[in-house]
Protein backbone atom coordinates (compact mmCIF):
# COMPACT_ATOMS: atom_id res chain seq x y z
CA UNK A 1 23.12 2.19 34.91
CA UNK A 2 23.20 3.90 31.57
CA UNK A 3 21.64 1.52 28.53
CA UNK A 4 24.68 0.91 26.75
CA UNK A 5 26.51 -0.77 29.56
CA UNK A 6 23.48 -2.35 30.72
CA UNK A 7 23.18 -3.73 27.30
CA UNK A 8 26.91 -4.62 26.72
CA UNK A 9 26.50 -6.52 30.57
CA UNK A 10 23.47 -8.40 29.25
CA UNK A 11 25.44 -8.94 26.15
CA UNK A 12 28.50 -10.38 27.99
CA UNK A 13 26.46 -12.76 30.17
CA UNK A 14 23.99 -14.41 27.20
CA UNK A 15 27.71 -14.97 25.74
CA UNK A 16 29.33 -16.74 28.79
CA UNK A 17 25.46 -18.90 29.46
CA UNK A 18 25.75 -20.28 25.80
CA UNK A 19 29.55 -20.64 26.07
CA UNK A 20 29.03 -22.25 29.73
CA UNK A 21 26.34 -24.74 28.68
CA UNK A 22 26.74 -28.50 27.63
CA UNK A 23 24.90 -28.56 24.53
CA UNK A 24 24.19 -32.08 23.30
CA UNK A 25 25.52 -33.58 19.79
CA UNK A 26 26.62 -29.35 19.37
CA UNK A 27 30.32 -30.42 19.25
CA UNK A 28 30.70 -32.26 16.24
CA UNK A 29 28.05 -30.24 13.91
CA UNK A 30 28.32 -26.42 14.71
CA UNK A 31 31.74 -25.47 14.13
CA UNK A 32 31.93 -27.77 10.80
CA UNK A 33 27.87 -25.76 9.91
CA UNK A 34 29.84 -22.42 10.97
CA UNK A 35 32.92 -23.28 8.87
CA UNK A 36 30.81 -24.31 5.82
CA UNK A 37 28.77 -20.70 5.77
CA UNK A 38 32.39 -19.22 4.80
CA UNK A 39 32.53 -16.70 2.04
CA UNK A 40 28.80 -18.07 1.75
CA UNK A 41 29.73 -21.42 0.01
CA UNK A 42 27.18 -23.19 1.89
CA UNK A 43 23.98 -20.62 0.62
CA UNK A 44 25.78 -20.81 -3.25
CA UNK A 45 25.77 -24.82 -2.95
CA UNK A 46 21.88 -25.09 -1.44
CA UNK A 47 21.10 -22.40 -4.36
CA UNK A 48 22.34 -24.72 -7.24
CA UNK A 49 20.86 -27.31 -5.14
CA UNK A 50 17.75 -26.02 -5.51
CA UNK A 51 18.40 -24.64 -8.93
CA UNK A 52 19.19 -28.29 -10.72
CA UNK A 53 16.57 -29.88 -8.45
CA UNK A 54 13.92 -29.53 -10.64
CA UNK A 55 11.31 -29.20 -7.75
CA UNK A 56 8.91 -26.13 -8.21
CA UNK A 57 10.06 -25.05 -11.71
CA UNK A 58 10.33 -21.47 -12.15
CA UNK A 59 9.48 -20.02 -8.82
CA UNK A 60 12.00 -22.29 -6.89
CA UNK A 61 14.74 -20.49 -9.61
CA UNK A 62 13.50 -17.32 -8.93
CA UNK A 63 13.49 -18.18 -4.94
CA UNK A 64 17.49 -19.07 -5.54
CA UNK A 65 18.30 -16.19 -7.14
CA UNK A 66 16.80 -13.99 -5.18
CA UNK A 67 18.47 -15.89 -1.88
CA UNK A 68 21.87 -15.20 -3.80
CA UNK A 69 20.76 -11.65 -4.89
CA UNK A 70 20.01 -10.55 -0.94
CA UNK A 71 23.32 -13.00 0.25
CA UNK A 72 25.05 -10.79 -2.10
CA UNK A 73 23.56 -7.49 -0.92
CA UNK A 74 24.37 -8.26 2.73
CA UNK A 75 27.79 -9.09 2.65
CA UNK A 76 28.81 -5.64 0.71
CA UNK A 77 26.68 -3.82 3.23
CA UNK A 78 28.61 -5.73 6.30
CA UNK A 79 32.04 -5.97 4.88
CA UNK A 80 32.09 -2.31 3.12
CA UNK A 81 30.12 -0.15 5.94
CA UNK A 82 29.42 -2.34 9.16
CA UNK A 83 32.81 -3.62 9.99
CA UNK A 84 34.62 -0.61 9.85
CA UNK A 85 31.79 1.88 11.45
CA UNK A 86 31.98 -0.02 14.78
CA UNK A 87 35.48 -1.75 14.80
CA UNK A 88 34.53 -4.01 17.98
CA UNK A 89 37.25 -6.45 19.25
CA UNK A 90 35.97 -10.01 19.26
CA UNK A 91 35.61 -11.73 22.28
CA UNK A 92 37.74 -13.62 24.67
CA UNK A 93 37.48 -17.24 24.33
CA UNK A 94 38.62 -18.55 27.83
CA UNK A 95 35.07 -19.65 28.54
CA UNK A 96 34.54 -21.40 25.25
CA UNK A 97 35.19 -25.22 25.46
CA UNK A 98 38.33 -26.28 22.99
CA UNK A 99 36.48 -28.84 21.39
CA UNK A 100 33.93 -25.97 20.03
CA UNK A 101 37.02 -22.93 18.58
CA UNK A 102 37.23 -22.61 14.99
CA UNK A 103 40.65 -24.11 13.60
CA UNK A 104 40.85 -20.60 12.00
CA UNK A 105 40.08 -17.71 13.92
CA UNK A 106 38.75 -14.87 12.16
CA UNK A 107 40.62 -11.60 11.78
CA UNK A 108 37.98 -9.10 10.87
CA UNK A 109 36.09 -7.03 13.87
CA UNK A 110 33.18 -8.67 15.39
CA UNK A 111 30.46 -6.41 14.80
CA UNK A 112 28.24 -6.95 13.20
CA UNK A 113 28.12 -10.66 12.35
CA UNK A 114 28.78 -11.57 8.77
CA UNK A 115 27.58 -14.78 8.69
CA UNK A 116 24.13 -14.26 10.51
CA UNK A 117 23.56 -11.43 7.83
CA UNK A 118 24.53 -13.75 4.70
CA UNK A 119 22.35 -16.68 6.61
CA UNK A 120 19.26 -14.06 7.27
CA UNK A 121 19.82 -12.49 3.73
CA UNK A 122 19.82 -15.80 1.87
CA UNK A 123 16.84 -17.48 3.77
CA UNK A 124 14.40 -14.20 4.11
CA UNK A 125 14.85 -13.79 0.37
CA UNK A 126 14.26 -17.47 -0.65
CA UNK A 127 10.80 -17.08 1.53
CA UNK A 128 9.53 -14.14 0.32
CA UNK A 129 9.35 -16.13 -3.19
CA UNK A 130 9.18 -19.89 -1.80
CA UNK A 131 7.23 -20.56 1.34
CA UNK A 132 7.89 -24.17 1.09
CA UNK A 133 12.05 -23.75 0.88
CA UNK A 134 11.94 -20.78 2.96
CA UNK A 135 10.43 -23.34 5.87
CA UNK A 136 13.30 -26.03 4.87
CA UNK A 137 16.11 -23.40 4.91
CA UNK A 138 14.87 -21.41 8.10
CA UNK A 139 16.38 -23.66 10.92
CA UNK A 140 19.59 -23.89 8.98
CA UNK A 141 20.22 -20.02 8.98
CA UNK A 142 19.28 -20.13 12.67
CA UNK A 143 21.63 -22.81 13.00
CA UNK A 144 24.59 -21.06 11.33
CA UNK A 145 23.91 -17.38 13.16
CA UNK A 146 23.66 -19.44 16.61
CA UNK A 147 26.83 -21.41 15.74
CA UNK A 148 28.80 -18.09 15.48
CA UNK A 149 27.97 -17.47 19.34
CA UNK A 150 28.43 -21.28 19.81
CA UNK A 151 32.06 -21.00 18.65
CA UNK A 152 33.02 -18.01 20.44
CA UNK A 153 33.93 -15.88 17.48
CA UNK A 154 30.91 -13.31 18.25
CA UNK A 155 28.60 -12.23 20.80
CA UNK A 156 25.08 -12.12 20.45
CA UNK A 157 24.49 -8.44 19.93
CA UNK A 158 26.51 -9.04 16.51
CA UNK A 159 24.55 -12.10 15.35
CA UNK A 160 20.87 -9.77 16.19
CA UNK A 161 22.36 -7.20 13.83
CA UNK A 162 23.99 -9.19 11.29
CA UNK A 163 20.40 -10.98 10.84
CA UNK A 164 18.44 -7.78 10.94
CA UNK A 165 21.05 -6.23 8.16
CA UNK A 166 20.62 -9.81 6.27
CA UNK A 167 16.67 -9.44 6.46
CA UNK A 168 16.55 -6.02 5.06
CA UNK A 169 19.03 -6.40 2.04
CA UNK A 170 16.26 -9.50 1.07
CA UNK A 171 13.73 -6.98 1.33
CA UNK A 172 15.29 -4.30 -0.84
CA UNK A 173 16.19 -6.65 -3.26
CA UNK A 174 12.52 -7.90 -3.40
CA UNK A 175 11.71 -4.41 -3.95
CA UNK A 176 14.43 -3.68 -6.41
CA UNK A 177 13.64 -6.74 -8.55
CA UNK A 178 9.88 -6.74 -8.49
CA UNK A 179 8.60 -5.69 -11.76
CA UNK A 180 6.65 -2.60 -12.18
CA UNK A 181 3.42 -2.78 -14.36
CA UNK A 182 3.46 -1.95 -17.70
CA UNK A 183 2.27 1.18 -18.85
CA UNK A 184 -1.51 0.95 -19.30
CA UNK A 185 -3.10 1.00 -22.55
CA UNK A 186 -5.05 4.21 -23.50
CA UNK A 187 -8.93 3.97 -22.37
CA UNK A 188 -11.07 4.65 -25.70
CA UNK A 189 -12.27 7.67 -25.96
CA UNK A 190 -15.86 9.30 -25.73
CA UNK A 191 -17.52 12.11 -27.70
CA UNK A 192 -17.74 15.53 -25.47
CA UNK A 193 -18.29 18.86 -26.17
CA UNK A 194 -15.45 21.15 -26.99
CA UNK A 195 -15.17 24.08 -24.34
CA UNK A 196 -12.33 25.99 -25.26
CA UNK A 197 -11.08 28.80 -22.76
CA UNK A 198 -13.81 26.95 -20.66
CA UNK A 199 -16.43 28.50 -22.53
CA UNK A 200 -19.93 26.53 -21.22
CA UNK A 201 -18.07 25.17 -18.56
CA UNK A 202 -19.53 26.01 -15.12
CA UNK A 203 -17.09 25.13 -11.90
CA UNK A 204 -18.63 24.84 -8.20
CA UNK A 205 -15.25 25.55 -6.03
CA UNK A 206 -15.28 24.02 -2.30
CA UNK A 207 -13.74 26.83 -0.29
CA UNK A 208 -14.28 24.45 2.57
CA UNK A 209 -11.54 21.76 1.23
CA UNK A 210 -9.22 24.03 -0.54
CA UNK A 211 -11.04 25.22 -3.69
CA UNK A 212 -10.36 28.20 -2.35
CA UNK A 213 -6.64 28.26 -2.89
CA UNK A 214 -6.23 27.31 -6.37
CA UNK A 215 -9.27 28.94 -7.70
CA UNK A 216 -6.97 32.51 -8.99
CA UNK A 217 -4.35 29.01 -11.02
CA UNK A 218 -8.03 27.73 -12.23
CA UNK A 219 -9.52 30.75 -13.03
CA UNK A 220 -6.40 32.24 -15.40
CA UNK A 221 -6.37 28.41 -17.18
CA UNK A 222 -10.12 28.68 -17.95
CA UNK A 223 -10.85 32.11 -18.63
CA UNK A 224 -14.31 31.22 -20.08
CA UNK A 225 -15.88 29.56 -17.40
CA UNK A 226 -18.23 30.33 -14.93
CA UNK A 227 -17.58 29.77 -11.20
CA UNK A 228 -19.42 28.77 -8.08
CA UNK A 229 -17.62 29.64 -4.85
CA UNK A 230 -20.10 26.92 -2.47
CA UNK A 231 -18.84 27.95 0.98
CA UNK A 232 -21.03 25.90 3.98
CA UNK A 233 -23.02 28.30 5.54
CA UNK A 234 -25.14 29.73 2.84
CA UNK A 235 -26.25 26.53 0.76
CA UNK A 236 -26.07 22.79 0.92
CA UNK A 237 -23.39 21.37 -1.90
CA UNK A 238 -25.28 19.34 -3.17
CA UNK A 239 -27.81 22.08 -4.17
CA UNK A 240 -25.00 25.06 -5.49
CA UNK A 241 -24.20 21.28 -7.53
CA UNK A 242 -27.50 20.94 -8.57
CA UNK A 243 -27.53 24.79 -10.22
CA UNK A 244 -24.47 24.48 -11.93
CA UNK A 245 -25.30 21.37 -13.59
CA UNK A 246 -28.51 22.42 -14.80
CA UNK A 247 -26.79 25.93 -16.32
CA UNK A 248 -24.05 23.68 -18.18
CA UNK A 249 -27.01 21.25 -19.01
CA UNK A 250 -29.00 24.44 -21.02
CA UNK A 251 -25.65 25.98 -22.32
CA UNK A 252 -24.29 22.29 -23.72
CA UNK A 253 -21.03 22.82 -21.56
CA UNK A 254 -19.87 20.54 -18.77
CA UNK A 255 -20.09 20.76 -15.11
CA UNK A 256 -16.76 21.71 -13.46
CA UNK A 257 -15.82 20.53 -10.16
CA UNK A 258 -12.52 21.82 -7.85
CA UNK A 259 -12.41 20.51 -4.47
CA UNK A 260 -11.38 17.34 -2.66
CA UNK A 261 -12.69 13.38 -3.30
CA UNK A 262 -15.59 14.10 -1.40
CA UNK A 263 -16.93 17.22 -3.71
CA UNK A 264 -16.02 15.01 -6.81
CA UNK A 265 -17.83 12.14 -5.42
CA UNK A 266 -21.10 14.78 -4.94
CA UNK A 267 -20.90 16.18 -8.09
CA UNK A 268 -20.71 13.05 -10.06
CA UNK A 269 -24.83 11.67 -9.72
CA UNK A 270 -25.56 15.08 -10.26
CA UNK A 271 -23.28 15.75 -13.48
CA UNK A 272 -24.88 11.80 -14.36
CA UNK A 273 -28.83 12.62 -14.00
CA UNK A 274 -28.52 15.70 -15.80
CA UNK A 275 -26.54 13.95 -18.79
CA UNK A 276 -23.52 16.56 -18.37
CA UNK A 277 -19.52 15.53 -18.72
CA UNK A 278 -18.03 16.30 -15.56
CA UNK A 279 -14.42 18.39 -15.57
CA UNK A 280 -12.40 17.63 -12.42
CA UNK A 281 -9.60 19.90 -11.04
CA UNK A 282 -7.20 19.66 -9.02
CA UNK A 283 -7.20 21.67 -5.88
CA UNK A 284 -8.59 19.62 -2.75
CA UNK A 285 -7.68 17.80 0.12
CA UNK A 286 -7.12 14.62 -1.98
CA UNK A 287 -7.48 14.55 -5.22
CA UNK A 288 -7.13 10.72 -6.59
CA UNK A 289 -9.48 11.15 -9.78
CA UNK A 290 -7.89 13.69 -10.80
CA UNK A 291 -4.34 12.08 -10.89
CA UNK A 292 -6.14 8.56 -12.16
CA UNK A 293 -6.81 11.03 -15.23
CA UNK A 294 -3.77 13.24 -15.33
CA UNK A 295 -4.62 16.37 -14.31
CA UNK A 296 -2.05 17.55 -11.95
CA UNK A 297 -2.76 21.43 -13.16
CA UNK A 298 -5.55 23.26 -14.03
CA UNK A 299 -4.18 23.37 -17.80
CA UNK A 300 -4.24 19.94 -17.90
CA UNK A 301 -8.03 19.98 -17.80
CA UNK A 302 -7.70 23.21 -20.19
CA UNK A 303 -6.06 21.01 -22.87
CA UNK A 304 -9.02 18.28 -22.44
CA UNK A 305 -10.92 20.62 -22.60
CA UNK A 306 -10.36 22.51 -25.70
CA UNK A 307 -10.12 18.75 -27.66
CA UNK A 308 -13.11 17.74 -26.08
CA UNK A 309 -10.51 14.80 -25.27
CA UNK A 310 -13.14 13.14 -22.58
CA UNK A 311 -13.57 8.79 -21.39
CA UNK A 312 -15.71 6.85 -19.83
CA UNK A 313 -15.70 6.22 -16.07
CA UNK A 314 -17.75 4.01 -14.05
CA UNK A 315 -19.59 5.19 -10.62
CA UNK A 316 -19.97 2.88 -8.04
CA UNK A 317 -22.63 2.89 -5.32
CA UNK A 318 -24.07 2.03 -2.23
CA UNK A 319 -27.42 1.14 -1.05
CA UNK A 320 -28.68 0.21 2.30
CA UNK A 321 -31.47 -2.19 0.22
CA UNK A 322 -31.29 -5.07 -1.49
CA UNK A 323 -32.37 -3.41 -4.61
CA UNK A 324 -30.13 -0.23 -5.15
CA UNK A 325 -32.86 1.45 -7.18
CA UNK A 326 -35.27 1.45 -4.94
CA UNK A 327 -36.74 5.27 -3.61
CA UNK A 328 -34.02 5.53 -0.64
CA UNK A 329 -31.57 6.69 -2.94
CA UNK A 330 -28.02 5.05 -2.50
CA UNK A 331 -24.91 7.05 -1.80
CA UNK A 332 -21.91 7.25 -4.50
CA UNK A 333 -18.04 6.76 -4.54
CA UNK A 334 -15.66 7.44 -7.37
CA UNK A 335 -12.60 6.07 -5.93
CA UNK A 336 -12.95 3.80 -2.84
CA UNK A 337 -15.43 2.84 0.31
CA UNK A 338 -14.75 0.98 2.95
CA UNK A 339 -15.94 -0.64 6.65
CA UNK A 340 -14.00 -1.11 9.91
CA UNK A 341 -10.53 0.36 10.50
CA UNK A 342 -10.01 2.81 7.68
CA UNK A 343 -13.67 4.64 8.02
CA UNK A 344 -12.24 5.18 11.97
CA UNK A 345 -8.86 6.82 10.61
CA UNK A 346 -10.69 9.01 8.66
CA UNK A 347 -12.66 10.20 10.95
CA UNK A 348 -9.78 10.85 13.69
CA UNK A 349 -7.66 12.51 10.45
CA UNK A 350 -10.57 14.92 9.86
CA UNK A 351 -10.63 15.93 13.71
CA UNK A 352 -7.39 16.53 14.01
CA UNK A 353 -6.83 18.08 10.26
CA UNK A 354 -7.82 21.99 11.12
CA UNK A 355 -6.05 21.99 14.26
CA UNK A 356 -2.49 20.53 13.10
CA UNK A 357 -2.14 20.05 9.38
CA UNK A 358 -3.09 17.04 7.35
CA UNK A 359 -0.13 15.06 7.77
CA UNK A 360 0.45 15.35 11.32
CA UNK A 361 -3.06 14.60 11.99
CA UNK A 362 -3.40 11.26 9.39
CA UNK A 363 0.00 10.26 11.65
CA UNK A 364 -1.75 10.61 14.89
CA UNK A 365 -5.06 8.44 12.76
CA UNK A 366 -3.15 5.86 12.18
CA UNK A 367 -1.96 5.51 16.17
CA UNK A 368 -5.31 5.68 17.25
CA UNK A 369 -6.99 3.34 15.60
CA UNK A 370 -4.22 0.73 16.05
CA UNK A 371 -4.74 1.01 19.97
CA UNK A 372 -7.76 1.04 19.43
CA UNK A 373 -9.73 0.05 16.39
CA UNK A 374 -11.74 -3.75 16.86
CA UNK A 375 -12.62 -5.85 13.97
CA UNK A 376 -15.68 -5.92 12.53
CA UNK A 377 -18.54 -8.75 12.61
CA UNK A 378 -20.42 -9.06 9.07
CA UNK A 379 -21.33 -11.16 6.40
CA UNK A 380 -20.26 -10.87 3.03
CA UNK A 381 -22.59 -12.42 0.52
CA UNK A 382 -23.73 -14.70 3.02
CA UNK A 383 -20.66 -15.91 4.61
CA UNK A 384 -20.02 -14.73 7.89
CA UNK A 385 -16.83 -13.32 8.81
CA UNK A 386 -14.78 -10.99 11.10
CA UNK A 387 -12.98 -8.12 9.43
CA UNK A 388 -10.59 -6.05 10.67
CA UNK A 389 -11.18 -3.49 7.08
CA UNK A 390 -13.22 -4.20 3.69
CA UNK A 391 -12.25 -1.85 1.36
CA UNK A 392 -13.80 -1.84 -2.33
CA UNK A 393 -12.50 0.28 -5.64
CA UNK A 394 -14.03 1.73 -7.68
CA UNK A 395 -12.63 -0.45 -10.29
CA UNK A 396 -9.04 -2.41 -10.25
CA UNK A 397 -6.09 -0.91 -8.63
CA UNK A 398 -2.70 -1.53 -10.17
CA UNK A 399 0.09 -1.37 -7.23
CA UNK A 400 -2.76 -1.09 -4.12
CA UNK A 401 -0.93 -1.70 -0.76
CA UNK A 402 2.62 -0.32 -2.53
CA UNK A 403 3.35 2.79 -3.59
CA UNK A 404 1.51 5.35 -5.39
CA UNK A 405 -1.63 2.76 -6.52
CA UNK A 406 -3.30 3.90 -9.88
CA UNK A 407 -6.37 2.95 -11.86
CA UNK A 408 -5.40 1.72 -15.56
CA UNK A 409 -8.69 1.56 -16.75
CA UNK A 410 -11.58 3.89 -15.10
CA UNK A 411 -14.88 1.57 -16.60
CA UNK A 412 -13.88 -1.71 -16.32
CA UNK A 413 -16.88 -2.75 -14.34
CA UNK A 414 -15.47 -4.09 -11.76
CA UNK A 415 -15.44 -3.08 -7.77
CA UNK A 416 -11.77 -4.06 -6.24
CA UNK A 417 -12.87 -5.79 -3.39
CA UNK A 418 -9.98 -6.37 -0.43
CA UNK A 419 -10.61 -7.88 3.14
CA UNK A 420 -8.09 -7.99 6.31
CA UNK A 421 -9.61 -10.57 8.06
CA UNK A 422 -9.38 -10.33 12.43
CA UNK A 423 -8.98 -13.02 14.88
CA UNK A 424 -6.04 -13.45 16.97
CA UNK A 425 -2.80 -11.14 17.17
CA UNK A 426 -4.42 -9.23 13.85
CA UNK A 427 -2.70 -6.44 14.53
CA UNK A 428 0.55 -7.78 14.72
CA UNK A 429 0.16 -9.34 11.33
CA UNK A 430 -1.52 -6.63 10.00
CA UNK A 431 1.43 -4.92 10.71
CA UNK A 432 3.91 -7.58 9.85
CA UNK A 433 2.69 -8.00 6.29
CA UNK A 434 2.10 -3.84 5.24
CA UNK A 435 5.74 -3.26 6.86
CA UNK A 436 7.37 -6.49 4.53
CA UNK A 437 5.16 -5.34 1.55
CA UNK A 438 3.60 -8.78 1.78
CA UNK A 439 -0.36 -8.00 2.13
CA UNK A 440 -1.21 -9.22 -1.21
CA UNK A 441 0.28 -12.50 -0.11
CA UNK A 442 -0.33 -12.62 3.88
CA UNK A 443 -2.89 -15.04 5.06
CA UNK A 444 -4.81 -12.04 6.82
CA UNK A 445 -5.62 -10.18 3.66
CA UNK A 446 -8.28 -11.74 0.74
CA UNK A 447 -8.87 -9.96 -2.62
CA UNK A 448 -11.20 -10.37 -5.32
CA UNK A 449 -12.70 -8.44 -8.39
CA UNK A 450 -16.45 -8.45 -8.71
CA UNK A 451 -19.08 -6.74 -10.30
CA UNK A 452 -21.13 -6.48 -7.16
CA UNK A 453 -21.32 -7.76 -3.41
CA UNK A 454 -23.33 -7.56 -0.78
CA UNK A 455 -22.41 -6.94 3.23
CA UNK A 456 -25.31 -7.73 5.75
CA UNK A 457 -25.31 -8.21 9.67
CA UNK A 458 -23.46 -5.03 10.18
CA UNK A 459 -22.81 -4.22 13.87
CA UNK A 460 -24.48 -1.18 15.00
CA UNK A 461 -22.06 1.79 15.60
CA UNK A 462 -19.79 0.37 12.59
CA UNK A 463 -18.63 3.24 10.09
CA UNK A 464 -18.22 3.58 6.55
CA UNK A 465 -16.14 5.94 4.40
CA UNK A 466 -16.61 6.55 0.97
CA UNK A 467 -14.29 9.16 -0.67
CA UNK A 468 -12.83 10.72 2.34
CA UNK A 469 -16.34 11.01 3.67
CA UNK A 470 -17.75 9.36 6.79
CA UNK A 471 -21.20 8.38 7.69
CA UNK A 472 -22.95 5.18 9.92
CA UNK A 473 -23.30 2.34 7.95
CA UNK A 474 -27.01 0.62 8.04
CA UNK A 475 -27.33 -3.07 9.12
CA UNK A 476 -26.77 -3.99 5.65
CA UNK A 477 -24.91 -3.32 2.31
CA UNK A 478 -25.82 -3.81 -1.51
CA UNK A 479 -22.38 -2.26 -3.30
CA UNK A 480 -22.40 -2.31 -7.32
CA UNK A 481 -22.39 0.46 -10.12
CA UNK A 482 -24.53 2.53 -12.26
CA UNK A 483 -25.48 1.03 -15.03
CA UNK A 484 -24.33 4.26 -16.86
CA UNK A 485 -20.70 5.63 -16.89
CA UNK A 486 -19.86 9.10 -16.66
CA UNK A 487 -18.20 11.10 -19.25
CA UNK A 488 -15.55 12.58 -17.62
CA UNK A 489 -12.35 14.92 -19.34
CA UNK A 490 -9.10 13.78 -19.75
CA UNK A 491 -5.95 15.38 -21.75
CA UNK A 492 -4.75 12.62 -24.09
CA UNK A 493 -0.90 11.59 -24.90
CA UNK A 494 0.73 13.60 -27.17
CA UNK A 495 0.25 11.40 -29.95
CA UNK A 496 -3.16 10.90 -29.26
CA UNK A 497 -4.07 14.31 -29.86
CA UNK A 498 -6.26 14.86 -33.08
CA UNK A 499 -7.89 11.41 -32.77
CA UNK A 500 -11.35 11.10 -33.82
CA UNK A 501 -13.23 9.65 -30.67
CA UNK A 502 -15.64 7.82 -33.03
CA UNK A 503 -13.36 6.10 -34.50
């Protein structure tokens, strides 16, 4: 049998069982809950209920407005689009006891249910600000979609969708009245040589993560400059790094750096032991310092440049010891590192990458390691815990786990530290909480800003990834910064241009 009959069958028989059952005290309360829910008096009375109740203060407002805001949202969506897309007949009543028919019938077409979507709307958007009334009003939206079957005035199908319409209106009217963050406040500025044209500026381009490709944009914004084309097989990076910072160190220019996270995250220590600024361009794989600090285009960095516009930004590292300046010298990361899950997906992403495209391949990442990723056994300064990812910034993150997460400030100190914990069904609510935008708030998920931490008892096998770079991860952790900050270019605001970085 084809799947919509088979489904309109199953559909058909749920509504004769409920309508064929003896459901007892049902009689007297659903119809009278159903008739209540009309035109959505009953959500507009519990909202001024909970308005003038006085319990919770200003979050139990905000939950009632928001329940209104979503109730309001889902009834335009069902009466204005739903309704008249599917036009389906309502269904017969011969099996529904008397005693449990609406005094009114209802005139409109059945699908999908109006009611269920005002009840979903009203309750998921009261919970997403109000655990506490979301739990109280919960069973009485159930109560009200289930009472439309009860009474014979829709079939189950209709309440599913009505409820699934209701929940999403609550979520887009979270999103839509969630505030964004203000616009940060400019970072002070730091004294750096002016390079204008990129005159003393010397560039090391990774062919290998598409340097390559912007390097004719680069080389026609920074006629100046020298350049480095590093390509894998005839030197190490980190040594075509190591001549280009020494050359900007002797000509009192800057060391230049186009290629992907991982290249920036090289050329930093480098740029940082030889007392250089470092220039970044865009042009890599990924390229989140460079949009942290605004440089979308190779003239962005031109502009810096010839201001000697230029900040501080912090480098964080990582150090296998206990002491992270000990001899075994620690590895670096300018944006973000991380253990378990994530340090997998990158690893699957890059495998896949050359063959099919970066997008394609971070899609078939992300189904890979959720059949198969395991959480992660560790302690974390001492407390032992399992850990399904532990990711750590390179200072806060404004918006991290929404869209487009920036840095306001690039030396605050700090390392953003976030944990998913594991345990039982994490993947479902791992899942759960990134699809409602509700990590930050999700039991699973921990956050904290610190200006160190250390990880110890790390299984063997477990992987790190630092900047879009993978390695194995020793038995234990030490992650803090440099006591130093980089000085690192950045084109100002308009009306910040002229201003004396002494100041």
């Amino acid at each position: 049998m084809p799947v919509r009959p088979r489904l309109r069958t199953w559909d058909h028989a749920l509504f004769t069982a409920v309508a064929e059952r003896h459901w007892p005290g049902a009689e007297g309360l659903l119809p009278r809950l159903s008739h209540s829910a009309d035109r959505g008096r009953l959500w507009w009375g519990i909202a001024a209920g909970m308005a003038l109740s006085g319990i919770g203060g200003v979050r139990t407002r905000r939950a009632a407005v928001r329940g209104v805001a979503s109730l309001a949202v889902a009834s335009a969506s069902v009466n204005t689009l739903g309704k008249w897309a599917v036009r389906r007949p309502r269904p017969f009543l011969d099996a529904v006891p008397a005693i449990r028919r609406l005094k009114r019938q209802p005139v409109t077409t059945s699908f999908p249910s109006g009611h269920a979507a005002s009840a979903a709307a009203f309750a998921t958007g009261v919970a997403l600000e109000s655990r506490g009334w979301g739990a109280v009003i919960a069973p009485i939206a159930w109560s009200v979609a289930f009472s439309r079957v009860y009474t014979g005035v829709h079939y189950p199908s209709d309440v599913l969708a009505g409820a699934a319409i209701g929940a999403g209106a609550a979520l887009a009217v979270r999103l839509a009245l969630t505030p964004r963050p203000p616009a940060p406040p400019a970072q002070p500025l730091v004294a750096a040589p002016a390079l204008p044209a990129g005159r003393g500026l010397v560039v090391v381009a990774n062919s290998g993560s598409g340097g390559a490709e912007s390097l004719p944009e680069t080389r026609a914004a920074l006629p100046e400059a020298d350049f480095v084309v590093w390509e894998r097989e005839t030197e190490s990076l980190r040594a075509a790094l190591e001549r280009a910072a020494r050359l900007a160190a002797e000509r009192g220019g800057a060391l230049g750096v186009l290629g992907g996270d991982g290249t920036v995250s090289a050329a930093a220590p480098i740029a940082l032991r030889h007392d250089v600024p470092l220039a970044v361009l865009p042009g890599g794989t990924f390229n989140h310092l460079a949009q942290d600090l605004g440089i979308t285009r190779p003239t962005d960095l031109s502009r810096a440049l010839e201001g000697g516009d230029a900040i501080a930004v912090d480098l964080a590292r990582f150090s296998p010891g206990r002491d992270p300046d000990r001899a075994d010298a620690p590895g670096h990361f300018v944006n973000t590192f991380s253990l378990g899950a994530y340090g997998e997906l990158v690893e699957v992403r890059e495998r896949w990458s050359r063959r099919v495209g970066s997008w394609p391949a971070s899609v078939l990442a992300a189904v890979h390691v959720l059949r198969h990723a395991r959480p992660v056994d560790l302690a974390i300064n001492g407390r032992r815990r399992s850990v399904w990812l532990l990711f750590a910034g390179n200072c806060s993150y404004a918006g991290l786990g929404g869209s487009a997460p920036r840095r306001p400030n690039l030396a605050d100190g700090q390392l953003d530290v976030h944990v998913v914990h594991g345990g039982r069904w994490a993947r479902v609510r791992l899942l759960a909480a990134a699809v409602t935008g509700l990590l930050h708030r999700s039991p699973v998920h921990a956050a904290a800003r610190v200006p160190a931490i250390r990880i110890t008892g790390i299984q063997p096998g477990t992987v790190c990834a630092y900047d879009g770079e993978t390695a194995p991860a020793p038995p234990s952790l030490t992650l803090d910064k440099e006591r130093r900050a980089l000085t690192v270019y950045r084109p100002l605001p308009t009306w910040m241009t002229g201003i004396d970085p002494t100041w």
